[in-house]
N, C-alpha and C. Protein backbone atom coordinates (compact mmCIF):
# COMPACT_ATOMS: atom_id res chain seq x y z
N UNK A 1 153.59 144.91 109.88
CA UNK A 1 152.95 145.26 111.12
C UNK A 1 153.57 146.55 111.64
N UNK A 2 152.66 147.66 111.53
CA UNK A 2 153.23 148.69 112.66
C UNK A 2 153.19 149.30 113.90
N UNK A 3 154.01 149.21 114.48
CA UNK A 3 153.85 150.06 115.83
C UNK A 3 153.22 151.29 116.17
N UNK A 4 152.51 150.90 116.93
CA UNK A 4 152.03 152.52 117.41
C UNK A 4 152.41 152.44 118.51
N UNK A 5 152.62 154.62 118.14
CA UNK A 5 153.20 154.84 119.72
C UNK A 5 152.03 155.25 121.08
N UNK A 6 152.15 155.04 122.27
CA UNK A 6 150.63 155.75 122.92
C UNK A 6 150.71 157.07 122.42
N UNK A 7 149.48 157.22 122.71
CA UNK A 7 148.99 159.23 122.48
C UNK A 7 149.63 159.63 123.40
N UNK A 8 150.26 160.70 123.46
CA UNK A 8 151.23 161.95 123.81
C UNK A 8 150.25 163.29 124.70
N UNK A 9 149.91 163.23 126.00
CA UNK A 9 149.37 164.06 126.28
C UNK A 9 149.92 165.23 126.38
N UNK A 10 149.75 166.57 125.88
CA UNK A 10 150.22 168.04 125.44
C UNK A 10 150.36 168.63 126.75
N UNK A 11 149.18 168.28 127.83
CA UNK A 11 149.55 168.66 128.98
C UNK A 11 150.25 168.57 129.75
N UNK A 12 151.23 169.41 130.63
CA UNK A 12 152.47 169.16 131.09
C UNK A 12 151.84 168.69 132.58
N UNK A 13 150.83 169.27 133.08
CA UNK A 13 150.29 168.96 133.73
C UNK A 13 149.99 167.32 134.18
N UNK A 14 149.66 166.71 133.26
CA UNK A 14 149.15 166.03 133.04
C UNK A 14 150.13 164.40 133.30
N UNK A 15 151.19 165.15 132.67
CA UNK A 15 152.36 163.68 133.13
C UNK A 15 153.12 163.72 134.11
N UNK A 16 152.62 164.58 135.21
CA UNK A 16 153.46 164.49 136.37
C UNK A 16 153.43 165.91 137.01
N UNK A 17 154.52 165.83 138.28
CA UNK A 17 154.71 167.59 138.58
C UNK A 17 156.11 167.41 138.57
N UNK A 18 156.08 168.54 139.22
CA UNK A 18 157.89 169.44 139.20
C UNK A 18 157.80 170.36 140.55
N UNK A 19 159.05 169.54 141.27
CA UNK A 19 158.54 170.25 142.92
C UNK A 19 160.09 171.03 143.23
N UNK A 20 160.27 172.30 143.47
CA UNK A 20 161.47 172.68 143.21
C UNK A 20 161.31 173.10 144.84
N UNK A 21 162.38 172.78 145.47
CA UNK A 21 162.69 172.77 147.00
C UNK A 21 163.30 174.18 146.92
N UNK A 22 163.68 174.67 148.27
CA UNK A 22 163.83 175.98 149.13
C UNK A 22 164.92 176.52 148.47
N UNK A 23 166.33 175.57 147.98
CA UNK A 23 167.86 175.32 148.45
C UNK A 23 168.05 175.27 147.19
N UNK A 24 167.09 174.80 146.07
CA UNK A 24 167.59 174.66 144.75
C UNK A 24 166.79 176.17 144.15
N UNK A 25 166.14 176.89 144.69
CA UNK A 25 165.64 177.86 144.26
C UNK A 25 166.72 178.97 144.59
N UNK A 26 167.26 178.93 145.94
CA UNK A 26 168.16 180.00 146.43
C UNK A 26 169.29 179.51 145.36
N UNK A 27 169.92 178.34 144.91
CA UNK A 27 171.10 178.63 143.97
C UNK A 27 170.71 179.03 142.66
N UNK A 28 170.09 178.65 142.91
CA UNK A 28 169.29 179.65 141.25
C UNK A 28 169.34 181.06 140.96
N UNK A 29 168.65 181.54 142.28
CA UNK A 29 168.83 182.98 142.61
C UNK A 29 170.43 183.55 142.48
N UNK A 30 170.94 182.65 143.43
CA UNK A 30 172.58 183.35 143.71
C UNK A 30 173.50 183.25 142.92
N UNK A 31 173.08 182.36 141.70
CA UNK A 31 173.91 182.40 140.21
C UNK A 31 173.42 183.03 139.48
N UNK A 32 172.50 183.81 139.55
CA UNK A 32 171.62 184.73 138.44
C UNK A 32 171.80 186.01 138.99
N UNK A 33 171.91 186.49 140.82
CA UNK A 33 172.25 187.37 140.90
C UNK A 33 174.15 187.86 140.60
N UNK A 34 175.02 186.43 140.98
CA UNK A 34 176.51 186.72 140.45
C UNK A 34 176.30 187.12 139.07
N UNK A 35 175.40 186.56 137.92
CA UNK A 35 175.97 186.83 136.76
C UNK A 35 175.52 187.98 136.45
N UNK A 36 174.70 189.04 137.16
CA UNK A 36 174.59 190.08 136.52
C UNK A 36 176.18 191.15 137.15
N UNK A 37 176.21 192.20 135.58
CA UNK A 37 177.15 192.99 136.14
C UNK A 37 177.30 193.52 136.76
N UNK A 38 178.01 193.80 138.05
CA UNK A 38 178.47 194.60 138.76
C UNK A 38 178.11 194.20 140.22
N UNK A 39 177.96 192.83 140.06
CA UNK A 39 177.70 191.77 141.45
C UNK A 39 179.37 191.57 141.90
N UNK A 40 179.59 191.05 142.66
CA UNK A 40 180.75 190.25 143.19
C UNK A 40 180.68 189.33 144.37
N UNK A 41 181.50 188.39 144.17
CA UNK A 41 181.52 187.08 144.83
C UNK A 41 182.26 188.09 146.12
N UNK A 42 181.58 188.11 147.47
CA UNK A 42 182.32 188.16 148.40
C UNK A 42 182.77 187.11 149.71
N UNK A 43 184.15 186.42 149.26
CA UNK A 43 183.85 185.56 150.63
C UNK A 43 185.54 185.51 150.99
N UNK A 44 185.61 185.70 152.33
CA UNK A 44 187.04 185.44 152.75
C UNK A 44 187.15 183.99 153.57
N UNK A 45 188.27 184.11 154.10
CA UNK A 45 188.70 182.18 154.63
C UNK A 45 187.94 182.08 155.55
N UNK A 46 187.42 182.87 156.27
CA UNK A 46 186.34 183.04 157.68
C UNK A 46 184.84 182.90 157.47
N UNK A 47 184.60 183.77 156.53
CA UNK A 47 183.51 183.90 155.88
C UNK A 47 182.39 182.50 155.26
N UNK A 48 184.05 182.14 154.13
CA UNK A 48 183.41 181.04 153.96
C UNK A 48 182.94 179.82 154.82
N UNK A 49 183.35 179.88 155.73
CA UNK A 49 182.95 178.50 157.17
C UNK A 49 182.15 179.08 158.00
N UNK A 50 181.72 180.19 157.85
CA UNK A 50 180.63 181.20 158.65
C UNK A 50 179.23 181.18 157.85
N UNK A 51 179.43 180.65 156.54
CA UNK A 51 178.13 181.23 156.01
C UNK A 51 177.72 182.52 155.22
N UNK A 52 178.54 183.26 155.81
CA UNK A 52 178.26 184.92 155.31
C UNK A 52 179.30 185.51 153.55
N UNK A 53 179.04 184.96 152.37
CA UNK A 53 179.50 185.20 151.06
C UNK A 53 178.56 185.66 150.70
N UNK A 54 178.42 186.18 149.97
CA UNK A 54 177.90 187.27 148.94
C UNK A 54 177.80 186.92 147.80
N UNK A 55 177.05 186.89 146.87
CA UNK A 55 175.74 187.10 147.30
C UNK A 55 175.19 185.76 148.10
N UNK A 56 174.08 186.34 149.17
CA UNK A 56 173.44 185.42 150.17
C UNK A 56 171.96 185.54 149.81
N UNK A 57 171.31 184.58 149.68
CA UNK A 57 169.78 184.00 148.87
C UNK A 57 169.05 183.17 150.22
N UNK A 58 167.90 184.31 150.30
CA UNK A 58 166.40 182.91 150.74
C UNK A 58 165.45 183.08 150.41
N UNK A 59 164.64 181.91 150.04
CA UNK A 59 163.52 182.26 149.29
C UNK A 59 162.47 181.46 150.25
N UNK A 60 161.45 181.76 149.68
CA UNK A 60 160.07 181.34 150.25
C UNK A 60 159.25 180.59 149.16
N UNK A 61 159.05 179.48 149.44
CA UNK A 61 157.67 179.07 147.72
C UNK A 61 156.66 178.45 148.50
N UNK A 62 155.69 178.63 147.90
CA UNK A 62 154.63 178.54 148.83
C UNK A 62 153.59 178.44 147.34
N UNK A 63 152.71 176.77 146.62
CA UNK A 63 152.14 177.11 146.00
C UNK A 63 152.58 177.32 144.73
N UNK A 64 153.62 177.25 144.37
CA UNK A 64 154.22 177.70 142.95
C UNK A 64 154.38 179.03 142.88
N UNK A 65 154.69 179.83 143.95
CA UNK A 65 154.50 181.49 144.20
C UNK A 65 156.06 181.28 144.90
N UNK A 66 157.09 182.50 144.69
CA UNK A 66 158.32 182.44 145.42
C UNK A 66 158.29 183.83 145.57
N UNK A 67 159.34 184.27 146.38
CA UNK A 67 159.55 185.75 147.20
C UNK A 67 161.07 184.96 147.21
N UNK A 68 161.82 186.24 147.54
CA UNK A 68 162.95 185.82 147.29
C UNK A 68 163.63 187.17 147.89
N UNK A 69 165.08 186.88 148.38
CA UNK A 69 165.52 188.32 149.54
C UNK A 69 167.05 187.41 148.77
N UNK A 70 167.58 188.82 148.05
CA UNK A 70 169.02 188.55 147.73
C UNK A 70 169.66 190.28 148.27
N UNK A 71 170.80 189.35 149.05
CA UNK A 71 171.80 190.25 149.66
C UNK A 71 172.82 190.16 148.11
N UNK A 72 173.79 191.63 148.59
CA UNK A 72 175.06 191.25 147.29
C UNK A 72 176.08 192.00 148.01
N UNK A 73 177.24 192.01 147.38
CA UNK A 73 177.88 193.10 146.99
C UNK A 73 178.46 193.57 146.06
N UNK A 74 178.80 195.07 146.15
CA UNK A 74 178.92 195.79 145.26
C UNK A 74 180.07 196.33 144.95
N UNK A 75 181.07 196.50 144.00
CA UNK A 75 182.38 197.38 143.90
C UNK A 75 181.75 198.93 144.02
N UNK A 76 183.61 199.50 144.68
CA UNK A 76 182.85 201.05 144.31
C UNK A 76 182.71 201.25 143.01
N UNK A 77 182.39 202.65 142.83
CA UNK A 77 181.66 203.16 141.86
C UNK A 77 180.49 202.73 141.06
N UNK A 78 179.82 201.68 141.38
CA UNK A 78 178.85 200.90 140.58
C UNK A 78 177.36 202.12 141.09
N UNK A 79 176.79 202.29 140.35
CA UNK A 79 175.37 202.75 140.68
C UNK A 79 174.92 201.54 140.91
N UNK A 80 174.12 202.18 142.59
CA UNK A 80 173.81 200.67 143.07
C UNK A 80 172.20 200.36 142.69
N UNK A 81 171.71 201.64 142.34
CA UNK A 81 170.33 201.45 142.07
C UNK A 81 170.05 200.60 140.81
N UNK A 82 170.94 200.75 139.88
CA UNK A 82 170.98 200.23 138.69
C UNK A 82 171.40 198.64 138.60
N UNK A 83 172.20 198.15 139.51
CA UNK A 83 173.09 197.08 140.25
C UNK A 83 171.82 196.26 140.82
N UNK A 84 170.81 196.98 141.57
CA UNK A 84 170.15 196.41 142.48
C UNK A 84 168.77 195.63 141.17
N UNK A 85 168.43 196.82 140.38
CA UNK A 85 167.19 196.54 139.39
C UNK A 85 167.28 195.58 138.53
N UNK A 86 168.83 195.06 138.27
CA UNK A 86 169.00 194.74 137.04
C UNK A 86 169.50 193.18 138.11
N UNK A 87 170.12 193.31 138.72
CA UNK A 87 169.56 191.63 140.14
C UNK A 87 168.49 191.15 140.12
N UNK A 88 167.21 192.31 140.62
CA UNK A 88 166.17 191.94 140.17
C UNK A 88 165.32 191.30 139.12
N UNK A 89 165.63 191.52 138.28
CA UNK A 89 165.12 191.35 136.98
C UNK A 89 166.04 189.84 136.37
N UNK A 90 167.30 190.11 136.78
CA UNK A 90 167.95 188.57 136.75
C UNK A 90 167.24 187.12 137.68
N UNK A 91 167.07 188.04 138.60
CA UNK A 91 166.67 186.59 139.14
C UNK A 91 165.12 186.32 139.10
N UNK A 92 164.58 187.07 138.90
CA UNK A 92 163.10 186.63 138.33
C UNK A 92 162.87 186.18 136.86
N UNK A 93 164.14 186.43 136.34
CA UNK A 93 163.83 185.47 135.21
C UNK A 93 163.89 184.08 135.26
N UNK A 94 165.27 183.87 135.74
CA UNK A 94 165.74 182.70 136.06
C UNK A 94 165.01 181.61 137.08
N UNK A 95 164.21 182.42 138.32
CA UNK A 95 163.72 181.36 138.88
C UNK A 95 162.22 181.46 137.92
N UNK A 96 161.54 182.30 136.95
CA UNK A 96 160.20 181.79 136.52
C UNK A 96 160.35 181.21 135.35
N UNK A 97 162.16 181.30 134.78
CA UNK A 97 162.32 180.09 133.41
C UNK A 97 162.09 178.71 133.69
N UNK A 98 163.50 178.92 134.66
CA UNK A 98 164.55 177.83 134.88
C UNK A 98 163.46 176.64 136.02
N UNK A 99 162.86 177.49 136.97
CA UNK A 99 162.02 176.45 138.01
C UNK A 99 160.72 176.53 137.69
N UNK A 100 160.02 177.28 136.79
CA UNK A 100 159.26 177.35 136.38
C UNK A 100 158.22 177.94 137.84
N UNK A 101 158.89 178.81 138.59
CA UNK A 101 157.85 179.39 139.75
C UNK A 101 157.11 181.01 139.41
N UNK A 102 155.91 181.37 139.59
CA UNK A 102 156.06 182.95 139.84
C UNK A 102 156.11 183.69 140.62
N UNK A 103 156.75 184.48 140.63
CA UNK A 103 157.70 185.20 141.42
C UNK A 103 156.74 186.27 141.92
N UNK A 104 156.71 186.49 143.08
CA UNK A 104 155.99 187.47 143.31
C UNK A 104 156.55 188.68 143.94
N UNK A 105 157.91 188.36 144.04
CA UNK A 105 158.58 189.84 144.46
C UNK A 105 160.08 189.30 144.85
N UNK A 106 161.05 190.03 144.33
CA UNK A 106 162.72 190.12 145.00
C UNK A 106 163.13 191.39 145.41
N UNK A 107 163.47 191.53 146.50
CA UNK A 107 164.02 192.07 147.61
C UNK A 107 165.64 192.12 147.56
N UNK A 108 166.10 193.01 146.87
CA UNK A 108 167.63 193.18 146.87
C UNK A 108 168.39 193.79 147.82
N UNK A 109 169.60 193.72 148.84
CA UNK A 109 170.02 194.42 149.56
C UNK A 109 171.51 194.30 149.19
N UNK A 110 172.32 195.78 149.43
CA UNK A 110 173.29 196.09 148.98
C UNK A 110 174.00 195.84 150.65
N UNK A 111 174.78 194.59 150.79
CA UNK A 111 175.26 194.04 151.63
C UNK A 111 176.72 194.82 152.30
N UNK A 112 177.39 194.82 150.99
CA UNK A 112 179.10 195.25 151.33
C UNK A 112 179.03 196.29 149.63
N UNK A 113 179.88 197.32 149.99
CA UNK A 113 180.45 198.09 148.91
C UNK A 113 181.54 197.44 148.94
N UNK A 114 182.53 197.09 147.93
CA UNK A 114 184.00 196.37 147.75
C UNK A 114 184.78 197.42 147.55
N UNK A 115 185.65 197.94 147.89
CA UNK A 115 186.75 198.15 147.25
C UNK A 115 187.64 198.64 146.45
N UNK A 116 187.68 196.70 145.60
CA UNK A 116 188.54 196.42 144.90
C UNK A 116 187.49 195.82 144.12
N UNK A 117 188.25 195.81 142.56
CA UNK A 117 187.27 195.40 141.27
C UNK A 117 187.81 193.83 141.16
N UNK A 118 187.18 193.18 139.99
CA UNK A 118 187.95 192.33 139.76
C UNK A 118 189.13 192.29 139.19
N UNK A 119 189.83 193.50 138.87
CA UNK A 119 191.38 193.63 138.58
C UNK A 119 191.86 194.40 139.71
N UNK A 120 192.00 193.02 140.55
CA UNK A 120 192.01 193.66 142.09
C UNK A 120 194.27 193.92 141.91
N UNK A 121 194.69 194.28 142.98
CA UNK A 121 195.71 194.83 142.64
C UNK A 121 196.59 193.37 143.19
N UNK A 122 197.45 192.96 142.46
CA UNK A 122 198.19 191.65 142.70
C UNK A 122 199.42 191.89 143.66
N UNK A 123 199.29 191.19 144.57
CA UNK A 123 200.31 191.33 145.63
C UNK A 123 201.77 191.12 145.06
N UNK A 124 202.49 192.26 145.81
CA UNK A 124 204.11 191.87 145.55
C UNK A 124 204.58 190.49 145.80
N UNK A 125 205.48 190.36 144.67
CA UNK A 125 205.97 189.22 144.95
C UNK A 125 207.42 189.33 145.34
């Protein structure tokens, strides 16, 4: 006697949805904009209990359509135009892979120039 399995509908559609909220879209964004180069994590002891770190993400979805406004910052010397395009392009991948939304536009703003790099200079000891 053999088992059969039910038929397998191909449509993704079809076995359900996939509802990706406000909050899981913005961390999406704000780990796709850290991992591109020449982002940096900005947050001090104040900062962090304020809200205000870097990069800062909000998005809009509306429809399976997202807009999306990522703040960053930037070390010196980084070309920021290049910094800013290549954010862009990070995080529209990531939210039309990963959440499966389309993106209809990201909005990058160059928040804070830094500084200091990540071989920031180590305090005397």
């Amino acid at each position: 006697m053999a088992d059969t399995l039910p038929a397998v509908d191909h449509d993704p559609g079809g076995r359900g949805s996939l509802t990706v909220h406000d909050r899981v879209a913005e961390q999406i964004a704000a780990k796709a904009a850290l991992d591109t180069a020449g982002v940096r994590l900005q947050a001090s002891g104040l900062d962090k209990l304020t809200g205000r770190t870097k990069p800062k993400t909000h998005v809009s979805i509306a429809a399976g359509r997202v807009r999306a406004q990522v703040d960053i910052a930037v070390p010196w010397s980084y070309q920021l135009s290049a910094v800013s395009a290549a954010v862009r392009a990070n995080v529209t991948f990531a939210l039309s892979h990963l959440a499966g939304l389309q993106v209809d536009g990201v909005d990058v703003a160059v928040a804070a120039v830094t500084t200091n790099d990540a071989t920031t200079r180590k305090r005397v000891q």
